[in-house]
N, C-alpha and C. Protein backbone atom coordinates (compact mmCIF):
# COMPACT_ATOMS: atom_id res chain seq x y z
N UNK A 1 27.90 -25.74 21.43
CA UNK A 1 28.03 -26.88 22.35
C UNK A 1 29.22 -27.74 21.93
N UNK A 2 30.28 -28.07 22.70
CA UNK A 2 31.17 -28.82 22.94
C UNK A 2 31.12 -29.80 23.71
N UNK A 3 31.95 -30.36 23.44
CA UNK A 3 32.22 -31.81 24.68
C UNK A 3 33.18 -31.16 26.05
N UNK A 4 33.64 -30.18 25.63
CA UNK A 4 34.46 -29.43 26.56
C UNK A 4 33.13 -28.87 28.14
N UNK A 5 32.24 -28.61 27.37
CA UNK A 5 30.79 -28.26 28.14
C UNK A 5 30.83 -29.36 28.97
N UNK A 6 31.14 -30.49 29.09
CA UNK A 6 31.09 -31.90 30.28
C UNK A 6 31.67 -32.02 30.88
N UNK A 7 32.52 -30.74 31.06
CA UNK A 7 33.47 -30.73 32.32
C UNK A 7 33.70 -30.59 33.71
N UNK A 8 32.51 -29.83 33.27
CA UNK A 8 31.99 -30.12 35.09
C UNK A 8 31.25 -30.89 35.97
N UNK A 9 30.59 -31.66 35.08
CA UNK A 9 29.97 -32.91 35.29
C UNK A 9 31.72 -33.72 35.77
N UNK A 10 32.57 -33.91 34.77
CA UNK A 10 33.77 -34.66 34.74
C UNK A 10 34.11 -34.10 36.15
N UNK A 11 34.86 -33.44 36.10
CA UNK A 11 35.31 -32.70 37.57
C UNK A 11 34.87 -33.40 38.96
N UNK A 12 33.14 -33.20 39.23
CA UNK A 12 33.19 -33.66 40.28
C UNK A 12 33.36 -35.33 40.00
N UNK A 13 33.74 -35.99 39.36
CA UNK A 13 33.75 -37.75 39.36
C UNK A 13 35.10 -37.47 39.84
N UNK A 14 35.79 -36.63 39.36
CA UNK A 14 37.24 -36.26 39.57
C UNK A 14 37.98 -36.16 41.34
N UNK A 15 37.16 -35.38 41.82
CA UNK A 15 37.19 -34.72 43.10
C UNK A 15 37.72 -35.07 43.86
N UNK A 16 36.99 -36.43 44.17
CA UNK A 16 37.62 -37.46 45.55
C UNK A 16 39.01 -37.85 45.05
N UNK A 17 39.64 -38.09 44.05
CA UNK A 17 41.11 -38.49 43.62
C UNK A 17 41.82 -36.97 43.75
N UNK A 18 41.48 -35.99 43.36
CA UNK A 18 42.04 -34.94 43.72
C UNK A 18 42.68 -34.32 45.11
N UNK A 19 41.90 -35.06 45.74
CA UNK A 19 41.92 -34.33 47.25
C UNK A 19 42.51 -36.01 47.84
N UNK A 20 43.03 -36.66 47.53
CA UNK A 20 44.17 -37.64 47.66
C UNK A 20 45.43 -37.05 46.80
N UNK A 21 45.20 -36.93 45.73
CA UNK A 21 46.72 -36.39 45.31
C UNK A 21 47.08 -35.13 46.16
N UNK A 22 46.19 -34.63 46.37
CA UNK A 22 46.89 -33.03 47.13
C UNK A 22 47.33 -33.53 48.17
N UNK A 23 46.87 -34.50 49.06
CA UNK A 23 47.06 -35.19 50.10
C UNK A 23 48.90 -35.82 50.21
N UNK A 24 48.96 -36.24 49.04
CA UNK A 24 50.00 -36.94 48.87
C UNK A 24 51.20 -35.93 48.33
N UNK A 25 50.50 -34.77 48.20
CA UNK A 25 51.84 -33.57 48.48
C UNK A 25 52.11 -33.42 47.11
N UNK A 26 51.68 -33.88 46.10
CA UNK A 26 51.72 -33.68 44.26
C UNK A 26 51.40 -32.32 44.07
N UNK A 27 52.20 -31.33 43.46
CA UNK A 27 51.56 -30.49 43.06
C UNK A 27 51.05 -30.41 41.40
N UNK A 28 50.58 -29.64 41.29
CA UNK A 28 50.14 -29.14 39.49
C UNK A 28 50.64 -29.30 38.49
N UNK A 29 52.11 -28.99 38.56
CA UNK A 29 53.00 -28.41 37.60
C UNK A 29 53.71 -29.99 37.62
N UNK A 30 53.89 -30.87 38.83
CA UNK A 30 54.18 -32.08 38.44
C UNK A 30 53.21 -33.47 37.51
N UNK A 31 51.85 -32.79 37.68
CA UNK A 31 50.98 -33.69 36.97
C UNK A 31 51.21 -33.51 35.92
N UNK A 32 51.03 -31.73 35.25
CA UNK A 32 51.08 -31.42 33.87
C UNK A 32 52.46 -31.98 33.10
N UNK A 33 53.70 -32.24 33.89
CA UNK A 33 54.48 -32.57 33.19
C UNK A 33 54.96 -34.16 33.06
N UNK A 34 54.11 -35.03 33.85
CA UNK A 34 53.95 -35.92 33.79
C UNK A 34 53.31 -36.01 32.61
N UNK A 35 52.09 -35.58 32.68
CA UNK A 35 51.32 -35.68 31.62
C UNK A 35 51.99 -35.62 30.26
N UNK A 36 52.73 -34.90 29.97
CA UNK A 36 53.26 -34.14 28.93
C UNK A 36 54.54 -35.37 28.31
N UNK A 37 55.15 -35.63 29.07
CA UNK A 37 55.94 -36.62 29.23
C UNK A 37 55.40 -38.32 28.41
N UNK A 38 54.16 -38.23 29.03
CA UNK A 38 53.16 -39.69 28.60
C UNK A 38 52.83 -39.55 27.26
N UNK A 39 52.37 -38.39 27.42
CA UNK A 39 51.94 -38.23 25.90
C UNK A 39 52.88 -38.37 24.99
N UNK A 40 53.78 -37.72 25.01
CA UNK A 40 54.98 -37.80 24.20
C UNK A 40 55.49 -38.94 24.37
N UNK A 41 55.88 -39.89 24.94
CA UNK A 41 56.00 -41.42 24.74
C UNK A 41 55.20 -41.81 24.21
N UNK A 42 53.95 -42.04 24.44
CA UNK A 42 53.05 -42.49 23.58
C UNK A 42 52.57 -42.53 23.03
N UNK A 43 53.03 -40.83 21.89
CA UNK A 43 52.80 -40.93 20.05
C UNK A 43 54.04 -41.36 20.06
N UNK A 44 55.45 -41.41 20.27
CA UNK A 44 56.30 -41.81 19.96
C UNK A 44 56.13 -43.40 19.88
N UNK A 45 55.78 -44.00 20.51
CA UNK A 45 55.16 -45.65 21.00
C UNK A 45 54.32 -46.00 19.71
N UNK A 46 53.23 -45.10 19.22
CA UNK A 46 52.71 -45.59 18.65
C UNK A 46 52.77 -45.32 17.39
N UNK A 47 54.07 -44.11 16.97
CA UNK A 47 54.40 -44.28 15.56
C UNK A 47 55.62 -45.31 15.36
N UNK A 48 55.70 -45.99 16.18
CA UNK A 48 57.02 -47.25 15.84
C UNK A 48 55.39 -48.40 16.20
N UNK A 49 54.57 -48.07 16.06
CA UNK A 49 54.05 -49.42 16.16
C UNK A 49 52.84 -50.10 15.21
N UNK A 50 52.73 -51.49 15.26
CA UNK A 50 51.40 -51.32 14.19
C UNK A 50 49.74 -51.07 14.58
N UNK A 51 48.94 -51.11 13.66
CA UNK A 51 47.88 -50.38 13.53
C UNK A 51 47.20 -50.58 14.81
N UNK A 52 47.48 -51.98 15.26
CA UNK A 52 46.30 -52.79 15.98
C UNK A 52 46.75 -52.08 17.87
N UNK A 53 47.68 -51.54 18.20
CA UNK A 53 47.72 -50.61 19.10
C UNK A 53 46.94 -49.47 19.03
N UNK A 54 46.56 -48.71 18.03
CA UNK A 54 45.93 -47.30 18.29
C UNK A 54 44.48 -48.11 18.76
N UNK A 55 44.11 -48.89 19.07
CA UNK A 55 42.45 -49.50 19.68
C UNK A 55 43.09 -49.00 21.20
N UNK A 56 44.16 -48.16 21.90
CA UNK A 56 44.49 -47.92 23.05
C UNK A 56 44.50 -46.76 22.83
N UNK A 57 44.42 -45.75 21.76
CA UNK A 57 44.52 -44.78 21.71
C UNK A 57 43.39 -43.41 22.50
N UNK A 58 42.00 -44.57 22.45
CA UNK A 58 40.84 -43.71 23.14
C UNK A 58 41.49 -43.94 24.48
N UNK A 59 41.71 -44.84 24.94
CA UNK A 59 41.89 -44.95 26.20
C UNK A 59 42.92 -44.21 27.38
N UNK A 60 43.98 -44.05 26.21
CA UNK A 60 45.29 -43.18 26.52
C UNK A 60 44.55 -41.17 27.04
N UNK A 61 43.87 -41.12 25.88
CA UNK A 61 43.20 -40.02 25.90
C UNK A 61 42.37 -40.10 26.80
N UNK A 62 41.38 -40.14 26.93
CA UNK A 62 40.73 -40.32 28.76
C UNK A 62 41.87 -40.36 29.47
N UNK A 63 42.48 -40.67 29.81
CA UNK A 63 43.53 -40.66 31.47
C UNK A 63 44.04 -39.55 30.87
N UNK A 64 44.84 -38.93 29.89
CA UNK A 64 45.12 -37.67 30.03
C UNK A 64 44.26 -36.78 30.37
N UNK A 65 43.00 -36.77 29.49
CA UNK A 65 41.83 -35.71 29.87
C UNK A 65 41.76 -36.03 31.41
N UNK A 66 41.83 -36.93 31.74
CA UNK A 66 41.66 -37.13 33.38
C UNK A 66 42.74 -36.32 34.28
N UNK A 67 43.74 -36.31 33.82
CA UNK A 67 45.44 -35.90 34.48
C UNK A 67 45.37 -34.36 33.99
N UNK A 68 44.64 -33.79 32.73
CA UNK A 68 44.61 -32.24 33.04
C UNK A 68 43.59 -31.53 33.84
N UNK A 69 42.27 -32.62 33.86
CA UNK A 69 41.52 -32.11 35.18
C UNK A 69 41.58 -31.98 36.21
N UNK A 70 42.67 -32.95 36.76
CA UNK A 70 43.50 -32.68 37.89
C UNK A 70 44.08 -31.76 38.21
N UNK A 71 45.23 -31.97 37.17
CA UNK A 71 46.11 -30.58 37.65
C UNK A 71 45.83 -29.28 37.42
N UNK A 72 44.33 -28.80 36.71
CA UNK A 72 43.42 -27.69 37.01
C UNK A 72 42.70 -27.96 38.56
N UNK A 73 42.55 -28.78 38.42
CA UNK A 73 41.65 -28.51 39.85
C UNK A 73 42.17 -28.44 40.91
N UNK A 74 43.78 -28.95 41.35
CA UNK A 74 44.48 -28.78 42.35
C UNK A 74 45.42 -27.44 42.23
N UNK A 75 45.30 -26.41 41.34
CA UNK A 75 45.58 -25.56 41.04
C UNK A 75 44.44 -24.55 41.79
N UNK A 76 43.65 -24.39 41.00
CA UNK A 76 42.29 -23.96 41.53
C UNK A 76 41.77 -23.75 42.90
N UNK A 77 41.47 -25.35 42.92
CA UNK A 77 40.76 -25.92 44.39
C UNK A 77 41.54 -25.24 45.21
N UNK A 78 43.05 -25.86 45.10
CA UNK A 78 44.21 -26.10 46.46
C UNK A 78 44.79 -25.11 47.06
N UNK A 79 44.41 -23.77 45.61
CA UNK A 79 44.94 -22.56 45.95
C UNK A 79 46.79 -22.70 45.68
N UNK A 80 46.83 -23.73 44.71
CA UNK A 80 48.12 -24.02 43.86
C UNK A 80 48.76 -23.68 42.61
N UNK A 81 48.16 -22.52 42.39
CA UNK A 81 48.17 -21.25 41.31
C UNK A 81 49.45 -21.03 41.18
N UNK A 82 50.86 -21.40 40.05
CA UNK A 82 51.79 -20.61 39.74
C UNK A 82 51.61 -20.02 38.38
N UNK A 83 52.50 -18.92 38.36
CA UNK A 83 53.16 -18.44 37.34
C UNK A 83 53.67 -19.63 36.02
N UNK A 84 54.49 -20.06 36.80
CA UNK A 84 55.13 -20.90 35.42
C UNK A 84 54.00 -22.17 35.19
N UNK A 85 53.23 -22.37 36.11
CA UNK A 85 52.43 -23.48 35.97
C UNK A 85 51.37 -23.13 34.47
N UNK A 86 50.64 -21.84 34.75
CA UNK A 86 50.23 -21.22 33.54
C UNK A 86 50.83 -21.60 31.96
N UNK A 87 51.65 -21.27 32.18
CA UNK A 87 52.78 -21.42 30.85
C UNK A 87 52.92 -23.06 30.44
N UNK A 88 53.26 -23.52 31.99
CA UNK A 88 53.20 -25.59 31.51
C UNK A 88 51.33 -26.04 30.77
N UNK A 89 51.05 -25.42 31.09
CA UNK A 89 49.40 -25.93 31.22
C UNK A 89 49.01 -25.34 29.31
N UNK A 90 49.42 -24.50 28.94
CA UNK A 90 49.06 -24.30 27.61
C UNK A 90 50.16 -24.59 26.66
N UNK A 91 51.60 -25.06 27.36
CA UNK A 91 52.52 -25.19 26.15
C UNK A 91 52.24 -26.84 26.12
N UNK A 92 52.71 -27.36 27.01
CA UNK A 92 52.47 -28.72 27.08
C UNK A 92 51.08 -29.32 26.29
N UNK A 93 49.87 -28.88 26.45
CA UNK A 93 48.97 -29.14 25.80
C UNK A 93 49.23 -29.52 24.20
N UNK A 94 49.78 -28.38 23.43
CA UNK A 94 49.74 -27.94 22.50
C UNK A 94 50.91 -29.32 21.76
N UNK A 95 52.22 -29.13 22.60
CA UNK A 95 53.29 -30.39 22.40
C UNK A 95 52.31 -31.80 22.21
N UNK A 96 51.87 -32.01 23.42
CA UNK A 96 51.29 -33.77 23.84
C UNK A 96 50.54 -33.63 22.22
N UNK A 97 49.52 -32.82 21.86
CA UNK A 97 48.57 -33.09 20.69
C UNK A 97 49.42 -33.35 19.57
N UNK A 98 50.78 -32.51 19.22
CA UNK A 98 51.54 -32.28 18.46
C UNK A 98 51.62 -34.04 18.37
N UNK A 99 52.84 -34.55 19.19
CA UNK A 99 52.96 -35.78 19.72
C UNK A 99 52.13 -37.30 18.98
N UNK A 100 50.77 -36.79 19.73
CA UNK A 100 49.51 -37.82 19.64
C UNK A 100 49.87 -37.90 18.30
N UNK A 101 49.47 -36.86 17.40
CA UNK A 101 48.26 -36.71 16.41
C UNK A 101 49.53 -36.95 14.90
N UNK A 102 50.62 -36.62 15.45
CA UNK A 102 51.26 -37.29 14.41
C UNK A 102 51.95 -38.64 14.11
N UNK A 103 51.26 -39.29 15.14
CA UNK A 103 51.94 -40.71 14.87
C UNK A 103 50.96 -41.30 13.84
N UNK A 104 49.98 -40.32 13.42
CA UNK A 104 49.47 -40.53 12.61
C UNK A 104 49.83 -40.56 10.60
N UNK A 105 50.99 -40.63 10.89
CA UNK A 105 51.66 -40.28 9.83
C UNK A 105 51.75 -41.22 8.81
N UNK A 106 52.21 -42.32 9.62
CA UNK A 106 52.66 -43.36 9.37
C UNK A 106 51.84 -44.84 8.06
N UNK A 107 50.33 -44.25 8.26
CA UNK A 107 49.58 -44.66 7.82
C UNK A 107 49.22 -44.03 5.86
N UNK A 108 49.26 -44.67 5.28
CA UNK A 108 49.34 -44.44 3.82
C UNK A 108 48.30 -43.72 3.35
N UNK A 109 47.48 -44.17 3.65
CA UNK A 109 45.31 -43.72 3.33
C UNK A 109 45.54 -42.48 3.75
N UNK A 110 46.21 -41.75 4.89
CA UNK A 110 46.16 -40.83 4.89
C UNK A 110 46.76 -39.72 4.59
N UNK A 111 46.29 -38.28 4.57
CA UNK A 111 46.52 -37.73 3.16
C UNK A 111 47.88 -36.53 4.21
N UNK A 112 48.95 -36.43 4.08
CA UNK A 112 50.10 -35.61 4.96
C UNK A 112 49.68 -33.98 4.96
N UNK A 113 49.08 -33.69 4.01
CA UNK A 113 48.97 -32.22 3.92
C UNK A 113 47.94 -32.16 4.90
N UNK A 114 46.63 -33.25 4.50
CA UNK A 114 45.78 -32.52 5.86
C UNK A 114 45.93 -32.83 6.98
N UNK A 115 46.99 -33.53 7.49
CA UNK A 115 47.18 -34.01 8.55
C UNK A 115 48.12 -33.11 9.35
N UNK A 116 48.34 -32.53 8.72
CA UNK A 116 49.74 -31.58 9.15
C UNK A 116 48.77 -30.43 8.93
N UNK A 117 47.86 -29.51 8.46
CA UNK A 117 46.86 -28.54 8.63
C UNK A 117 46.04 -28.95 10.24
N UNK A 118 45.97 -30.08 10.31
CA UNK A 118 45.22 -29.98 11.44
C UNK A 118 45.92 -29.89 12.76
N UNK A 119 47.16 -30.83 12.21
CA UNK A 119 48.17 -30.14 13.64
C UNK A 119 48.37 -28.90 13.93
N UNK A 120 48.51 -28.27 12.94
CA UNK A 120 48.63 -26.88 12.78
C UNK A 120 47.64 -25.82 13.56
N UNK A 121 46.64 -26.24 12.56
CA UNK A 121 45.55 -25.23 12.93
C UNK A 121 44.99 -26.13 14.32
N UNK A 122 45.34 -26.53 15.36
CA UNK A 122 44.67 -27.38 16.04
C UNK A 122 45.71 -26.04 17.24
N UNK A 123 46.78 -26.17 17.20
CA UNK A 123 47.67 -24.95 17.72
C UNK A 123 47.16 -23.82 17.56
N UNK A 124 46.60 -23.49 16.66
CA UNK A 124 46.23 -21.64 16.24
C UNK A 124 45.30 -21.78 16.98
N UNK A 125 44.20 -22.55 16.83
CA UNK A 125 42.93 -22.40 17.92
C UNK A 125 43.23 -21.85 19.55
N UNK A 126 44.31 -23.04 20.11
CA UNK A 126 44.38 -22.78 21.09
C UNK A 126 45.08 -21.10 21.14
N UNK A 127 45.88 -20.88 20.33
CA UNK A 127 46.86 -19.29 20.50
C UNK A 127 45.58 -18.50 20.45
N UNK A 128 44.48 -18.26 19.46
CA UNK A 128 43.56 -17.94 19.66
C UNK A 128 42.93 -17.75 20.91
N UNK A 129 42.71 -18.84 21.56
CA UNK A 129 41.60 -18.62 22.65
C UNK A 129 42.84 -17.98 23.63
N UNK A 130 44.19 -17.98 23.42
CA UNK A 130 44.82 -17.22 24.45
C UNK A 130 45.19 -15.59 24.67
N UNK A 131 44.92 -15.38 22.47
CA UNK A 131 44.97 -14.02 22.25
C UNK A 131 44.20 -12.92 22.57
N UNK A 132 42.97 -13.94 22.79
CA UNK A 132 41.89 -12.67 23.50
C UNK A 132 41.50 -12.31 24.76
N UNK A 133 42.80 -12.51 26.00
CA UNK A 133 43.03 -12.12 27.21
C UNK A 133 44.03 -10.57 26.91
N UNK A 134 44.44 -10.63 25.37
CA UNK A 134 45.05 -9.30 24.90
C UNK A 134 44.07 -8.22 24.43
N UNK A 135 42.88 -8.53 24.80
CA UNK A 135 41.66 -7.84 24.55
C UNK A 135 40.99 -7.91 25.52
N UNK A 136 40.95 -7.96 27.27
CA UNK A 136 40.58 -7.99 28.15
C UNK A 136 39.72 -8.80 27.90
N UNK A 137 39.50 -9.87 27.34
CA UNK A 137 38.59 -10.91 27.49
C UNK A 137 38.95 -12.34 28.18
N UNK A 138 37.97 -12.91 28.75
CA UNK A 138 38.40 -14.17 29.62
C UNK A 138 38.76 -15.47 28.37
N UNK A 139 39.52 -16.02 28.88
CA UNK A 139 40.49 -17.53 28.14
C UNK A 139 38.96 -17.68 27.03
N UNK A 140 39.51 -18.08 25.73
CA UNK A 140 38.25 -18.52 24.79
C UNK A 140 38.18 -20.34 25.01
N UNK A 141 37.43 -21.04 24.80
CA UNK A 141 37.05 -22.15 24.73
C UNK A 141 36.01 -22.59 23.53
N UNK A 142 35.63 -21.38 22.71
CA UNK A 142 34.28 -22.08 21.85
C UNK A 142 34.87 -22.83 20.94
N UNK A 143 34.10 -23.60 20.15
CA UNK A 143 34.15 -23.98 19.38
C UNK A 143 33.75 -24.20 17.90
N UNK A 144 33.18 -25.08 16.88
CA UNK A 144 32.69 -26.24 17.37
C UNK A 144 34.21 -27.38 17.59
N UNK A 145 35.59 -26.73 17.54
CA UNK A 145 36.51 -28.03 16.97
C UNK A 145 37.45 -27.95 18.20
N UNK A 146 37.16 -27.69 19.32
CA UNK A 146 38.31 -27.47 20.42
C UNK A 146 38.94 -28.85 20.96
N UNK A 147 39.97 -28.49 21.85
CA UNK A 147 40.72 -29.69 22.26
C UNK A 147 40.05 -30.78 22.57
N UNK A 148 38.81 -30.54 23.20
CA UNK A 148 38.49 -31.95 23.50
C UNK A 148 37.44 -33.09 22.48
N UNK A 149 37.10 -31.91 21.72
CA UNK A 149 36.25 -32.00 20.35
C UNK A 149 37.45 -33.07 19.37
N UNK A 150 38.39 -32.44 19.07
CA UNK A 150 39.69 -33.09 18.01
C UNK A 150 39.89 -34.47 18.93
N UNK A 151 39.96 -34.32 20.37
CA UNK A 151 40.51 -35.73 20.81
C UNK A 151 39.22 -36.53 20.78
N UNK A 152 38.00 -36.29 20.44
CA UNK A 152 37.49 -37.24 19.96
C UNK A 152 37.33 -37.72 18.70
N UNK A 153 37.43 -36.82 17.82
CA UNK A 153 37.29 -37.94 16.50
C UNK A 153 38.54 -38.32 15.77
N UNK A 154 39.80 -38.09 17.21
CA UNK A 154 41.28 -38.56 16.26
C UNK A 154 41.00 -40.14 17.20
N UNK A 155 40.43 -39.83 18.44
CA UNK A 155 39.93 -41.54 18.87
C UNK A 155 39.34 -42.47 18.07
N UNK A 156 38.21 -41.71 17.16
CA UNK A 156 37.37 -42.78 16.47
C UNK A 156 38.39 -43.07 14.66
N UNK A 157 39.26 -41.93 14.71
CA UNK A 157 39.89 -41.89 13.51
C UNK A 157 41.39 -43.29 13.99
N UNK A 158 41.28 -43.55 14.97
CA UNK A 158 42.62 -44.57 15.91
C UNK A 158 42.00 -45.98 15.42
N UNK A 159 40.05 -46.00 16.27
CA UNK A 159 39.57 -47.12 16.37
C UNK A 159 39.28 -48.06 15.06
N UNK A 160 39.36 -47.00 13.87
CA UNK A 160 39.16 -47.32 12.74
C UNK A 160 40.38 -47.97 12.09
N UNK A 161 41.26 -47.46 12.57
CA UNK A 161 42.62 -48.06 12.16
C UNK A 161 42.95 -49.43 12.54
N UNK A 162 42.91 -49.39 13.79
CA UNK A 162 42.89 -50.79 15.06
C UNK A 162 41.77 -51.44 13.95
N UNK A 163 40.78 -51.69 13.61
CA UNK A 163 39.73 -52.60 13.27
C UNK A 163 40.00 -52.77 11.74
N UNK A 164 41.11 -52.03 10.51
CA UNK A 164 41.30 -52.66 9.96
C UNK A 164 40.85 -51.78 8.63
N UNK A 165 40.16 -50.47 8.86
CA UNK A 165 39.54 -49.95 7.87
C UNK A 165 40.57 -48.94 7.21
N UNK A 166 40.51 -49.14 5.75
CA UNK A 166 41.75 -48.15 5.08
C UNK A 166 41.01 -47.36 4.08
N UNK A 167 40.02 -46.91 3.99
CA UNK A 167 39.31 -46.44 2.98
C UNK A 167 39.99 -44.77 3.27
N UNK A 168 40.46 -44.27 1.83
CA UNK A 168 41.32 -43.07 1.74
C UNK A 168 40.39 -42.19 1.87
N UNK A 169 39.31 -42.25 1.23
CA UNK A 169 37.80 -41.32 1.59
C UNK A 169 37.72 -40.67 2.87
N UNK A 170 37.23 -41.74 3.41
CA UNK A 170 36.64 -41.92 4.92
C UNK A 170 37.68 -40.96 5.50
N UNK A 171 39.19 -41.28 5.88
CA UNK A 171 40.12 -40.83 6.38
C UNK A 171 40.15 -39.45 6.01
N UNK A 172 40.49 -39.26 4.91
CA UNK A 172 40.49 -37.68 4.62
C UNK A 172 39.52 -37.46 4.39
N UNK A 173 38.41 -37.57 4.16
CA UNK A 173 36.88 -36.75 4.40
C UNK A 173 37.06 -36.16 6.34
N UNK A 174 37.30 -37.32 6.70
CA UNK A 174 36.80 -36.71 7.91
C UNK A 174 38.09 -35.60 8.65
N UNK A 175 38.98 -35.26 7.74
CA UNK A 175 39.96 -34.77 8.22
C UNK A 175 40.14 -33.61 7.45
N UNK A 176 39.37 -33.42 6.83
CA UNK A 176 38.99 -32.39 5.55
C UNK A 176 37.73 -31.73 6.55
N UNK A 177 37.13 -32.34 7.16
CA UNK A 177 35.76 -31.83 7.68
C UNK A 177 36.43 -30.57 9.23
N UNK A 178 37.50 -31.76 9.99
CA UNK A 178 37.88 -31.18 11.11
C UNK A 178 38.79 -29.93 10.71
N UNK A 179 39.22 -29.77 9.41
CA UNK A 179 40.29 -28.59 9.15
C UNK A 179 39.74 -27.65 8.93
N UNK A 180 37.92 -27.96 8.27
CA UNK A 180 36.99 -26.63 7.76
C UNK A 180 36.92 -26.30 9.42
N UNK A 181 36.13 -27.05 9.70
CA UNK A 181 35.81 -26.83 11.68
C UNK A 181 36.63 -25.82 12.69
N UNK A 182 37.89 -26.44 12.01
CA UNK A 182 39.32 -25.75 12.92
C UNK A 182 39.10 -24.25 12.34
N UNK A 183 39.18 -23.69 11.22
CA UNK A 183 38.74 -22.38 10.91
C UNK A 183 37.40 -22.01 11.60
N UNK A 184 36.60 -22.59 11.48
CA UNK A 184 35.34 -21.81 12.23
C UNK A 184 35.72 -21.68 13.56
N UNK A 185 36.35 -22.54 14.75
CA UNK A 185 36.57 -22.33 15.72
C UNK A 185 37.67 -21.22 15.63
N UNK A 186 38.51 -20.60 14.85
CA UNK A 186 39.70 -19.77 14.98
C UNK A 186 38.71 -18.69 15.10
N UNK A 187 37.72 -18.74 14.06
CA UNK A 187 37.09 -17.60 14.16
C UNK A 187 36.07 -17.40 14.92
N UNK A 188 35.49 -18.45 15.51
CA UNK A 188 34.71 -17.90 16.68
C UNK A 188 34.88 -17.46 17.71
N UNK A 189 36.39 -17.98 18.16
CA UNK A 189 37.13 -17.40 19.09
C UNK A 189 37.69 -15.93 19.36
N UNK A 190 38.15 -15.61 17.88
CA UNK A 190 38.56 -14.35 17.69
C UNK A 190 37.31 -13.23 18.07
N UNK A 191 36.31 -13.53 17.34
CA UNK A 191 35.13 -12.62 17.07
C UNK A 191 34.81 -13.01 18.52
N UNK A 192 34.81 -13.54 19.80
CA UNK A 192 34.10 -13.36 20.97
C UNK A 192 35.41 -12.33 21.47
N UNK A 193 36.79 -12.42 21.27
CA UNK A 193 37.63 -11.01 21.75
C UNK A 193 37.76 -9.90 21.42
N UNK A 194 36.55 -9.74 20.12
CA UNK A 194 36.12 -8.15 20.06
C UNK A 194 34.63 -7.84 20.32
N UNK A 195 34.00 -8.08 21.57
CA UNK A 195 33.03 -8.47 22.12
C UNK A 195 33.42 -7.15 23.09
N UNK A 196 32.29 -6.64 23.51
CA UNK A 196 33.35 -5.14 24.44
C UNK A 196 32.67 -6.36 25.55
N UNK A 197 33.72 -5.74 26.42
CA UNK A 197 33.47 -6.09 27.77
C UNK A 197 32.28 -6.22 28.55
């Protein structure tokens, strides 16, 4: 079980804004790179800035998670399926997190090696869940540490910052925890693409 599992619940809250943007002639490939665009301003934004901004950081995250449900679903729904859109939709992902998760740098308490493992392995996951369509298997999503899993506890790892807490523990414990995680998800992913058909 993931948080990724609430997506279809999410979706239909989604719906009625969807079917206005299609309306308004937006396609897919312009959301995702909007998207992509935001994000990347806004780890850039928030590694030139101080602590007491990342308390925007959950919030930033929701409207993106909001802006890739979109531009899946008007893909989908609209029958707005490209080629290169495919390619925007998993590279871009991978960039924006890149982006986010290292403006986390900046901060002392925390420890660079594991912070840079999780960027890392936060990428392999996803190459993972893409490698096992090279095994006739459908896109992977398990987890327990997937995209939408990491964007929550780099939110609560933001809110902690914003409120003032520097304990070196805390920080790298819990970033020590998501890097063990990130291996179990590499490998749960893998082991469902030698799953016979």
């Amino acid at each position: 079980m993931t948080i990724y599992d609430l997506k279809p619940a999410f979706q239909n809250l989604l719906r009625p804004i969807v079917r206005k943007v299609h309306a308004a002639g937006i396609t897919p490939n312009q959301v995702t790179l909007f998207t992509c665009a935001l994000s990347i301003g806004f780890g850039l934004f928030l590694f030139c800035s101080s602590a007491r901004w990342f308390a925007f950081f959950p919030v930033f995250l929701f409207v993106r998670m909001a802006l890739n449900a979109i531009d899946g679903m008007l893909a989908k729904e609209h029958n707005m399926k490209t080629a290169i859109g495919a390619i925007y939709n998993e590279v871009t992902d991978v960039v924006s997190d890149g982006f986010l998760y290292y403006a986390f740098i900046q901060f002392s308490f925390i420890r660079l090696d594991l912070l840079f493992f999780v960027i890392f392995f936060s990428a392999v996951t996803e190459i993972t869940g893409l490698a096992v369509l090279l095994n006739g298997q459908p896109r992977q999503y398990a987890g327990p540490m997937g995209k939408s899993d990491r964007a929550f506890v780099f939110s609560v790892l933001a809110i902690l910052i914003a409120i003032g807490a520097d304990s070196e523990k805390l920080y790298n414990g819990i970033l020590a925890a998501v890097a063990v995680l990130l291996c179990v998800t590499v490998f749960n992913r893998a082991r469902k693409s030698l799953k016979s058909p």
